[in-house]
C-alpha atoms as a PDB file:
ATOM      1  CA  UNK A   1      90.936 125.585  98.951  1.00  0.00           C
ATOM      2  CA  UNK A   2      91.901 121.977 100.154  1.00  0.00           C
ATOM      3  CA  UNK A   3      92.010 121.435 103.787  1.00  0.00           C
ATOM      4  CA  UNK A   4      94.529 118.796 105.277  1.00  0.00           C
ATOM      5  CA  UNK A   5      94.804 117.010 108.500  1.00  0.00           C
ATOM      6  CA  UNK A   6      97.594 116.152 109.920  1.00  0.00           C
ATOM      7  CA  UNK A   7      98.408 113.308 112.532  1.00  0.00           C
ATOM      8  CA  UNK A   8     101.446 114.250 114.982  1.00  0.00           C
ATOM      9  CA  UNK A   9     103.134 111.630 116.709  1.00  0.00           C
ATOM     10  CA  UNK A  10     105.543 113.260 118.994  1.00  0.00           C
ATOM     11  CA  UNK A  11     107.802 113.073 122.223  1.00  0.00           C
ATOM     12  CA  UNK A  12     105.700 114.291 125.263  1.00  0.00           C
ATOM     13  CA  UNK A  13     108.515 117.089 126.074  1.00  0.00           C
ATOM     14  CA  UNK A  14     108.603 118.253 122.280  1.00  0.00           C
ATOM     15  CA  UNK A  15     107.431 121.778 121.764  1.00  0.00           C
ATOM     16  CA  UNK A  16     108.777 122.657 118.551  1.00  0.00           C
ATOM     17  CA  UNK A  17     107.280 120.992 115.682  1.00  0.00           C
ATOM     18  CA  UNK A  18     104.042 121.652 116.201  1.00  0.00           C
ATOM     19  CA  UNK A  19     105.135 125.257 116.360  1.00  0.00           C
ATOM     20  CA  UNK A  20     107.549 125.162 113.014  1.00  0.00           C
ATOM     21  CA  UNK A  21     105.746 122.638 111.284  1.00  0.00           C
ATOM     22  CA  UNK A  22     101.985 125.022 111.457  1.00  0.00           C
ATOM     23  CA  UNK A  23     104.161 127.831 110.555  1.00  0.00           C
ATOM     24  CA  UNK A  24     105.304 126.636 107.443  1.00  0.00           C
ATOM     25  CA  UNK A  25     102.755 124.644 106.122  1.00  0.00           C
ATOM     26  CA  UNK A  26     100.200 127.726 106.873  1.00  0.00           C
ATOM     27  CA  UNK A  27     102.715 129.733 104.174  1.00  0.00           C
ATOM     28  CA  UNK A  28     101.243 127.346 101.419  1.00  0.00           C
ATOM     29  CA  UNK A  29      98.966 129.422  98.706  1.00  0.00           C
ATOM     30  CA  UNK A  30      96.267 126.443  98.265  1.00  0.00           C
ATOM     31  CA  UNK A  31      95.557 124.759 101.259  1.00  0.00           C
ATOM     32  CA  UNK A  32      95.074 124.821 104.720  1.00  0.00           C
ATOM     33  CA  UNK A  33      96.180 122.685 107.707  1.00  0.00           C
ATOM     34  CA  UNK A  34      95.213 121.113 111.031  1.00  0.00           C
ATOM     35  CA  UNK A  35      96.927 119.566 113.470  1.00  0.00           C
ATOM     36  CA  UNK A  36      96.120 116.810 115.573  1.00  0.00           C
ATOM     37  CA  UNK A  37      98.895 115.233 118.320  1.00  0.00           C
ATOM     38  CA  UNK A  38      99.239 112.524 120.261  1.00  0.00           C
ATOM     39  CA  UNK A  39     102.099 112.084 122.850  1.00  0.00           C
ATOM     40  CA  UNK A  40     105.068 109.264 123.849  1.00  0.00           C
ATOM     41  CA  UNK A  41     106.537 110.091 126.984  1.00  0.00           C
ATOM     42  CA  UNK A  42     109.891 110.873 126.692  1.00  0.00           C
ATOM     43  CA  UNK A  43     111.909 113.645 128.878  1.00  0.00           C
ATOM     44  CA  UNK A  44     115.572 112.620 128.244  1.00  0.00           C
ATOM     45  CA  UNK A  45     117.493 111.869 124.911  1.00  0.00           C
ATOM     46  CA  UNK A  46     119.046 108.606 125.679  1.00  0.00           C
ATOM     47  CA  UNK A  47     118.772 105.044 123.893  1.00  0.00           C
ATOM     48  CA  UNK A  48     117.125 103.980 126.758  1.00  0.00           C
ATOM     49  CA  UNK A  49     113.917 106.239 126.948  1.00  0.00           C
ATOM     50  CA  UNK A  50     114.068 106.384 123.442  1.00  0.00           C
ATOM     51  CA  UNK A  51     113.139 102.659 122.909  1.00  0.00           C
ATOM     52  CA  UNK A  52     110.810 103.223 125.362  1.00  0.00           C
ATOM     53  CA  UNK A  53     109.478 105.667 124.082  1.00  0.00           C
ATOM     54  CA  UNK A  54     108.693 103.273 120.441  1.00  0.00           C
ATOM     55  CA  UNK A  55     107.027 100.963 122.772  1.00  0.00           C
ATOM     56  CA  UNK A  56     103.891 103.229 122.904  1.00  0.00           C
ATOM     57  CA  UNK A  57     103.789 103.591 118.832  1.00  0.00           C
ATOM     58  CA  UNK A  58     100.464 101.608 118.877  1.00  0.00           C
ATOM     59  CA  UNK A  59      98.538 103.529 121.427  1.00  0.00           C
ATOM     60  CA  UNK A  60      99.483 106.858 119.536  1.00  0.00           C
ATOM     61  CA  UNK A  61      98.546 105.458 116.178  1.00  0.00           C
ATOM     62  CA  UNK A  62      95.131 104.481 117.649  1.00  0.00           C
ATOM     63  CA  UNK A  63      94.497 107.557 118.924  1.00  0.00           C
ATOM     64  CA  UNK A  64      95.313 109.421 116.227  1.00  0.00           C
ATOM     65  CA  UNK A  65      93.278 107.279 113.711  1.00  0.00           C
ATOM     66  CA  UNK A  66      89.704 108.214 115.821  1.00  0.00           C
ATOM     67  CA  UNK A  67      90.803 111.451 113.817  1.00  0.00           C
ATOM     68  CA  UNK A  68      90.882 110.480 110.704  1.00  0.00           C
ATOM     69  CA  UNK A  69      93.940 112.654 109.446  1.00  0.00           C
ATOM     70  CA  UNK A  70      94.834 112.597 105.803  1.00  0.00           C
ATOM     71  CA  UNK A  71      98.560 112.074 106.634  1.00  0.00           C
ATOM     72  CA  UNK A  72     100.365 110.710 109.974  1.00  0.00           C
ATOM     73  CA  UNK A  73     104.207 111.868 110.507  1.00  0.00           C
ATOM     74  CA  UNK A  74     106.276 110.100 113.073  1.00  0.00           C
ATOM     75  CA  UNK A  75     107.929 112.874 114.012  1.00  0.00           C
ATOM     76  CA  UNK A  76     111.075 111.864 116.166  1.00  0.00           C
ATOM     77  CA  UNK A  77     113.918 111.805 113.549  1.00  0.00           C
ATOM     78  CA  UNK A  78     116.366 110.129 116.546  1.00  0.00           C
ATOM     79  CA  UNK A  79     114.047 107.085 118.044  1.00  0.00           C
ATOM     80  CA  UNK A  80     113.716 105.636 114.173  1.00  0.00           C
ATOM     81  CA  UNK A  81     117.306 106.440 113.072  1.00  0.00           C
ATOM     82  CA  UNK A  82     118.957 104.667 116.822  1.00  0.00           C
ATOM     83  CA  UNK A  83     117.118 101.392 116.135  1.00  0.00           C
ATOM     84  CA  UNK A  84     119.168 101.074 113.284  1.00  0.00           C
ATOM     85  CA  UNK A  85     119.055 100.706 109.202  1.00  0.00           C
ATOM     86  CA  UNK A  86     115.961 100.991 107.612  1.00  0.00           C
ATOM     87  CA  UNK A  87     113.864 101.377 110.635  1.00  0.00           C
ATOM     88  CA  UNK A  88     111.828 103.974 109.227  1.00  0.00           C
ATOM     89  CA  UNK A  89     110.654 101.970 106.415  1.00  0.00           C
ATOM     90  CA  UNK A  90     109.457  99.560 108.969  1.00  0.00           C
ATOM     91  CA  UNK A  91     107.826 101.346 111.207  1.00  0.00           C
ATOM     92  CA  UNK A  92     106.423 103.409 108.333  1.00  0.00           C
ATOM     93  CA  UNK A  93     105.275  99.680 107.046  1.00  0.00           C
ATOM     94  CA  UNK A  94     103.799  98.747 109.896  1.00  0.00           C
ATOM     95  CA  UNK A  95     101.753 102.058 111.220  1.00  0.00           C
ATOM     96  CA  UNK A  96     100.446 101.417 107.569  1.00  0.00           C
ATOM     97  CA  UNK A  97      99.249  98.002 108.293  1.00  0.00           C
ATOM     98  CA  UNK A  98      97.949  98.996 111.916  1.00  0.00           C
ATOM     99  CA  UNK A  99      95.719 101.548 110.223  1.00  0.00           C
ATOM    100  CA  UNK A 100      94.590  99.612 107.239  1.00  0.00           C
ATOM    101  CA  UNK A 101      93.184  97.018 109.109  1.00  0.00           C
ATOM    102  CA  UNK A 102      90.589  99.559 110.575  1.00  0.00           C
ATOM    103  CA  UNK A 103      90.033 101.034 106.885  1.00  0.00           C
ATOM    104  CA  UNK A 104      92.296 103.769 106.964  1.00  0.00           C
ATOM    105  CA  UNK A 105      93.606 105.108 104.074  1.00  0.00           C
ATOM    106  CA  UNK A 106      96.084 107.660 105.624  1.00  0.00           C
ATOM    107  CA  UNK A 107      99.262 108.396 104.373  1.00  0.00           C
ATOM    108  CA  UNK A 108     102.516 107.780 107.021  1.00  0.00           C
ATOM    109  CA  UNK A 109     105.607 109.333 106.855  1.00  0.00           C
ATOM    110  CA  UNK A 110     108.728 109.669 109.775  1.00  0.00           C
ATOM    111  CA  UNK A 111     110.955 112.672 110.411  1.00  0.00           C
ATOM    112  CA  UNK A 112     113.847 110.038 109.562  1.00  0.00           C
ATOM    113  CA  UNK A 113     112.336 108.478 106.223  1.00  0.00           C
ATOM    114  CA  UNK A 114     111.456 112.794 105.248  1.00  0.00           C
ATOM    115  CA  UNK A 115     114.893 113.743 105.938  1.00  0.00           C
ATOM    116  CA  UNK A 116     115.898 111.052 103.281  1.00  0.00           C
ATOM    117  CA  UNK A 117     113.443 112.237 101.194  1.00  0.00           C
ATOM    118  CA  UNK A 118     114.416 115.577 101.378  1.00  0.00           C
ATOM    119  CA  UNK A 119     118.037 115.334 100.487  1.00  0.00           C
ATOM    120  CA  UNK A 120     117.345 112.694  97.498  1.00  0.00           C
ATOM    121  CA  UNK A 121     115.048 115.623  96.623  1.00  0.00           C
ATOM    122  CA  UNK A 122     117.725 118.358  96.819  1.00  0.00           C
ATOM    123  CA  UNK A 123     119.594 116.280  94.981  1.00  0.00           C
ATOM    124  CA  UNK A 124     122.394 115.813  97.700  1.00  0.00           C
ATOM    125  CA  UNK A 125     125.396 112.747  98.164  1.00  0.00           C
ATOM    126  CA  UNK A 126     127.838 114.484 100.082  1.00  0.00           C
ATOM    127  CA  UNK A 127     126.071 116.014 103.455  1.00  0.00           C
ATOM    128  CA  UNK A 128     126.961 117.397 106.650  1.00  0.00           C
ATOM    129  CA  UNK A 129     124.790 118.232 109.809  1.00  0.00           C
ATOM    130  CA  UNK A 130     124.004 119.504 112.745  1.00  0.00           C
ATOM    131  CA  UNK A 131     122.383 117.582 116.003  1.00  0.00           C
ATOM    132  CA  UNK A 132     121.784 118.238 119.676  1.00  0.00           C
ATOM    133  CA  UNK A 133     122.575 114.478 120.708  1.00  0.00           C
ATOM    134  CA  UNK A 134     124.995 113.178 122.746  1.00  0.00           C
ATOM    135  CA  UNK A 135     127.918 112.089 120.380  1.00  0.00           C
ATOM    136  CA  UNK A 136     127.178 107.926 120.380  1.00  0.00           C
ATOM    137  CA  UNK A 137     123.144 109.409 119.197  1.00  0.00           C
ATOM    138  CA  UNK A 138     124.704 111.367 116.633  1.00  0.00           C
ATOM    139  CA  UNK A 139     126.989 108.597 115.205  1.00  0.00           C
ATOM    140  CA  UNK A 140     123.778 106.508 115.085  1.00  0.00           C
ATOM    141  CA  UNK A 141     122.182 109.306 112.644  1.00  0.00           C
ATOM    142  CA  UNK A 142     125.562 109.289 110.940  1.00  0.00           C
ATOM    143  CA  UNK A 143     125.648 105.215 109.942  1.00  0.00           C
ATOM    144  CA  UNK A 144     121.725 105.382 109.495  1.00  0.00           C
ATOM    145  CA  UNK A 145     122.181 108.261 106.720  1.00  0.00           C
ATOM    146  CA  UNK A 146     125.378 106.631 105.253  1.00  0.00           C
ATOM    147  CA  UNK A 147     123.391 103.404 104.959  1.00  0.00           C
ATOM    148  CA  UNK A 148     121.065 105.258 103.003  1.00  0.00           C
ATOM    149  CA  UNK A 149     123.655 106.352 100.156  1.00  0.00           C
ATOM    150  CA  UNK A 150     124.879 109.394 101.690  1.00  0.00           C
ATOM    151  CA  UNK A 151     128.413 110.608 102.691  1.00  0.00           C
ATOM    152  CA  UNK A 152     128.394 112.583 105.754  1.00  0.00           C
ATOM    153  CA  UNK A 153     131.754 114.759 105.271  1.00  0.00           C
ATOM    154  CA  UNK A 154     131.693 116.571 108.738  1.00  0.00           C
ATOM    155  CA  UNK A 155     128.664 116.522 111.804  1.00  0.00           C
ATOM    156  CA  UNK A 156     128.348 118.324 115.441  1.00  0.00           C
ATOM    157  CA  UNK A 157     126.581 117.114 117.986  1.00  0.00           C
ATOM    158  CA  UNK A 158     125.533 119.742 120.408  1.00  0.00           C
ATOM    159  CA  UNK A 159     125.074 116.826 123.425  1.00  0.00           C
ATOM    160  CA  UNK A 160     122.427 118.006 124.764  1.00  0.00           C
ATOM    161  CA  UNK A 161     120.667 115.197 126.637  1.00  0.00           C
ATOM    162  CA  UNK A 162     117.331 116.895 128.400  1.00  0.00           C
ATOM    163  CA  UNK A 163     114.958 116.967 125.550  1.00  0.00           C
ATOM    164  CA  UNK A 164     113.169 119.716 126.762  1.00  0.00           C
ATOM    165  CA  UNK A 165     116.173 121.775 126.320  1.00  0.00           C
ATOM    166  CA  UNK A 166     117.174 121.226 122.813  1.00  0.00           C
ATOM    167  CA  UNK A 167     113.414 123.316 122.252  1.00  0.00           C
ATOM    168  CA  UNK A 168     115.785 125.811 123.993  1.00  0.00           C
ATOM    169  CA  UNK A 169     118.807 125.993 121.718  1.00  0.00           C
ATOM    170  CA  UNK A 170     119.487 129.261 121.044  1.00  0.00           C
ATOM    171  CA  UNK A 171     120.131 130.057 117.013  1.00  0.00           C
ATOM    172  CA  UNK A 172     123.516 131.585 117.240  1.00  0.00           C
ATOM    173  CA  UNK A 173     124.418 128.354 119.255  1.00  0.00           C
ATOM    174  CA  UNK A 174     123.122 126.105 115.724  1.00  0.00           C
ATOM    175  CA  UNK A 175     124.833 128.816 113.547  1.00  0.00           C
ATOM    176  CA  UNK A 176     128.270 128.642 115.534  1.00  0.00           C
ATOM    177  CA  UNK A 177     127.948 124.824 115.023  1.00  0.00           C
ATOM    178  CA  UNK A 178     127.308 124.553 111.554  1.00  0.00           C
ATOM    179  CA  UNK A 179     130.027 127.579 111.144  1.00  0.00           C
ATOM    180  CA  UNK A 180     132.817 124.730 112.221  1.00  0.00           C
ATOM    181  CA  UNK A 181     132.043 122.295 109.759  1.00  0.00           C
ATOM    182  CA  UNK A 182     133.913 121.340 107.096  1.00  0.00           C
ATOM    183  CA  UNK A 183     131.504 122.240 103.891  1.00  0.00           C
ATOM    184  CA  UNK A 184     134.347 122.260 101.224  1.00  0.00           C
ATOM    185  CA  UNK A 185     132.728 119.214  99.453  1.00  0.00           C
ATOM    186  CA  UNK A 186     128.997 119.252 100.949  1.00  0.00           C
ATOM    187  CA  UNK A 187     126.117 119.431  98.641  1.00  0.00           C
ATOM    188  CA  UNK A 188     123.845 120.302 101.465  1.00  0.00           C
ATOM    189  CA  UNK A 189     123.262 121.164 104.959  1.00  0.00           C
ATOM    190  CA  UNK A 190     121.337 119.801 107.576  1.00  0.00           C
ATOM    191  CA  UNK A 191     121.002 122.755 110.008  1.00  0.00           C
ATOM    192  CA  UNK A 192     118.925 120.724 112.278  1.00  0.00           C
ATOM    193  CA  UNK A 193     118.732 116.948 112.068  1.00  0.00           C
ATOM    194  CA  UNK A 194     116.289 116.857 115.092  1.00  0.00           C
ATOM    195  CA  UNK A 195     112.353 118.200 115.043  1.00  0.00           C
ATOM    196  CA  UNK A 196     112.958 119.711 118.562  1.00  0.00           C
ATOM    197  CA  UNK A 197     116.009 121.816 117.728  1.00  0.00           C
ATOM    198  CA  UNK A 198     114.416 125.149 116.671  1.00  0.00           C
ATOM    199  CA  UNK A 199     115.908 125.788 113.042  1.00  0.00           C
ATOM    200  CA  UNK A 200     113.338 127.381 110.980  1.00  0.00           C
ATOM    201  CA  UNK A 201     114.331 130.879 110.896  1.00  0.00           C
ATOM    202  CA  UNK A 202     117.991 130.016 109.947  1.00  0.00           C
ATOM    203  CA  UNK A 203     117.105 128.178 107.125  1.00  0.00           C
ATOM    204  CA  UNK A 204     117.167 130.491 104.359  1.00  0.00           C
ATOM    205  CA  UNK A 205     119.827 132.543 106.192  1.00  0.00           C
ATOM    206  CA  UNK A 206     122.302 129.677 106.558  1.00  0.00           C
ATOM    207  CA  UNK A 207     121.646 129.118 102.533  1.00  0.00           C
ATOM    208  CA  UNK A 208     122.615 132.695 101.689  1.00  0.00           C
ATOM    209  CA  UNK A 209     125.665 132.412 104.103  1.00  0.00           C
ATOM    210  CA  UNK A 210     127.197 129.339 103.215  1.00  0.00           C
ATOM    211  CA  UNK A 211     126.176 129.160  99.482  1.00  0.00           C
ATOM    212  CA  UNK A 212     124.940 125.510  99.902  1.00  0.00           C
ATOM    213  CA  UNK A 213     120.804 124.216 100.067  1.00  0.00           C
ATOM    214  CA  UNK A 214     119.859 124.014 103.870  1.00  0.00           C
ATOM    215  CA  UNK A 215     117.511 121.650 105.413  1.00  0.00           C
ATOM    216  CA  UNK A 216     115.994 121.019 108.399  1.00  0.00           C
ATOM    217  CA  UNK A 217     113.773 118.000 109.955  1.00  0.00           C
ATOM    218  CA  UNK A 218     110.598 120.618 109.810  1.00  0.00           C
ATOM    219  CA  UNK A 219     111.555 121.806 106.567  1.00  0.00           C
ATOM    220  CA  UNK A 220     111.797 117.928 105.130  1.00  0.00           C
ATOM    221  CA  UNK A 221     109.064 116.979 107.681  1.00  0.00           C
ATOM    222  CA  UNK A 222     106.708 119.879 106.109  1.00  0.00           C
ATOM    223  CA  UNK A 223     108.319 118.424 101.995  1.00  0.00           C
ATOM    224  CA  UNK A 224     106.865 114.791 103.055  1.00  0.00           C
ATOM    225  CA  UNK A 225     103.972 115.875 103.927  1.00  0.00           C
ATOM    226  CA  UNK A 226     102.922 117.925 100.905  1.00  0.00           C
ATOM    227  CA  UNK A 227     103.825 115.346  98.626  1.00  0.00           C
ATOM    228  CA  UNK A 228     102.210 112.634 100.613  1.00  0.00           C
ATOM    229  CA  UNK A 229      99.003 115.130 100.339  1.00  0.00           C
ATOM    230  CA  UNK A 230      99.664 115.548  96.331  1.00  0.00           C
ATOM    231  CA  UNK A 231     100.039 118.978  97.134  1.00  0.00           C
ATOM    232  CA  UNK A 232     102.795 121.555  95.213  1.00  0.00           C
ATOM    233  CA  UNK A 233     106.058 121.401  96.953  1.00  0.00           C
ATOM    234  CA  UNK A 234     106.548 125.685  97.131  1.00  0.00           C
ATOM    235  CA  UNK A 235     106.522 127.140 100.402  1.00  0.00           C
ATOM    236  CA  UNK A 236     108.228 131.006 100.682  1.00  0.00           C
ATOM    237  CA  UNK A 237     111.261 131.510 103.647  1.00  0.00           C
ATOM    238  CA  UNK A 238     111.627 127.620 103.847  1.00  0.00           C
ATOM    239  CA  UNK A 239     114.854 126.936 101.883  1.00  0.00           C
ATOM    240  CA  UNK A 240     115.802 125.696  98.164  1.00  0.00           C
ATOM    241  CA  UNK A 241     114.119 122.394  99.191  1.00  0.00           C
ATOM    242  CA  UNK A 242     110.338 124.007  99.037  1.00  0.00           C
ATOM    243  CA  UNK A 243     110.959 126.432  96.675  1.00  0.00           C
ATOM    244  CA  UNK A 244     109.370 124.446  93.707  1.00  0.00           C
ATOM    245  CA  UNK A 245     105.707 124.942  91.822  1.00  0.00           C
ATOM    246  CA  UNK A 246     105.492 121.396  90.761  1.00  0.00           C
ATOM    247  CA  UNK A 247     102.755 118.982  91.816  1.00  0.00           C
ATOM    248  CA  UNK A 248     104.035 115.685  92.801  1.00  0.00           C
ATOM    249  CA  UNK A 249     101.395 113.006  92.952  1.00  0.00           C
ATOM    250  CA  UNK A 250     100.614 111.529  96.048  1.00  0.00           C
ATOM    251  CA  UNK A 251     102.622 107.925  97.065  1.00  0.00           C
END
């Protein structure tokens, strides 16, 4: 059985995907999984602290790179997706180059460039979702997916600005949102377009309620990943998006 290391780059007040993340990549019938973090401070959701927050990219990549892991996510969907258009292409390019020049052959991937992944994956065009930002946060995820090629028919933002209590969001509070939208013309649902917004256990119920694929940034975090690793994309309780047998070669 293959073993995989994973590098974590995450928000210092960010509990929750290195809980959902090991939970549903340690469902996956031929490998195994480590994880290795390294932290950006960061305690409130704001444009401010997230920029900030960016500014220590570097440091974190270093770290993790002593480690050697076989794939790096930059797992803050918001920070990439504020800075505007593209970003996580960028920084994707450039955590690549940082790495390289010490030899490193590691894979990178971003909770913003997975979600994109994800819902070209599904396949999706017309998407709504669910966020805990602040409304002018959420609008930035809004124009950063429509600049991708999406249409985002309907969004709630939850505007919850403490960061460490979006990891506190209750699941009725995420259902009750996404129950409000507008899905007469979606072709998917993000349930949770933030890594810290506990989603994982709704997944697969939101699907059978609303008829519709259902992601979230740990289920298209955990999709990246495996096909980074050239691993097959099947992973049981974790929505339409992982429930495939195919191996996809490693990019």
């Amino acid at each position: 059985m293959r073993h995989v290391r994973v590098g974590l780059v995450v928000p210092s007040s960010n509990v929750t995907v290195e809980t959902e993340l090991p939970a549903l990549l340690g469902r996956h019938p031929s490998a195994t999984f480590s994880f290795h973090g390294s932290r950006m401070r960061m305690a409130k959701v704001s444009f401010e602290q997230l920029a900030a927050m960016n500014a220590q990219r570097e440091r974190c990549i270093l770290e993790l790179g002593d480690a050697d892991p076989d794939v790096i996510l930059y797992a803050c969907l918001v920070a990439l997706m504020t800075a505007g258009p593209g970003e996580h292409q960028r920084v994707e390019g450039l955590i690549a180059e940082q790495l390289a020049a010490g030899g490193s052959g590691t894979k990178i991937r971003s909770s913003a460039g997975a979600l994109v992944e994800g819902l070209r994956a599904v396949p999706a065009q017309r998407i709504a979702l669910v966020t805990p930002y602040l409304k002018p946060l959420a609008e930035k995820v809004v124009t950063y997916l429509e600049a991708e090629g999406f249409e985002v028919v309907d969004w709630q933002a939850l505007e919850v600005e403490d960061n460490r209590e979006v990891g506190c969001i209750p699941g009725e509070r995420v259902m009750t949102a996404a129950r409000s939208l507008d899905l007469s013309r979606a072709d998917a649902l993000v349930i949770s377009a933030c890594v810290q917004m506990p989603s994982l256990p709704l997944v697969e119920l939101a699907e059978r309620e609303f008829g519709l694929p259902v992601l979230s940034a740990a289920t298209a975090g955990a999709y990246s990943i495996l096909k980074a690793a050239g691993l097959p994309l099947d992973l049981p309780g974790a929505g339409s998006l992982l429930r495939r047998d195919t191996l996809t070669p490693a990019q």
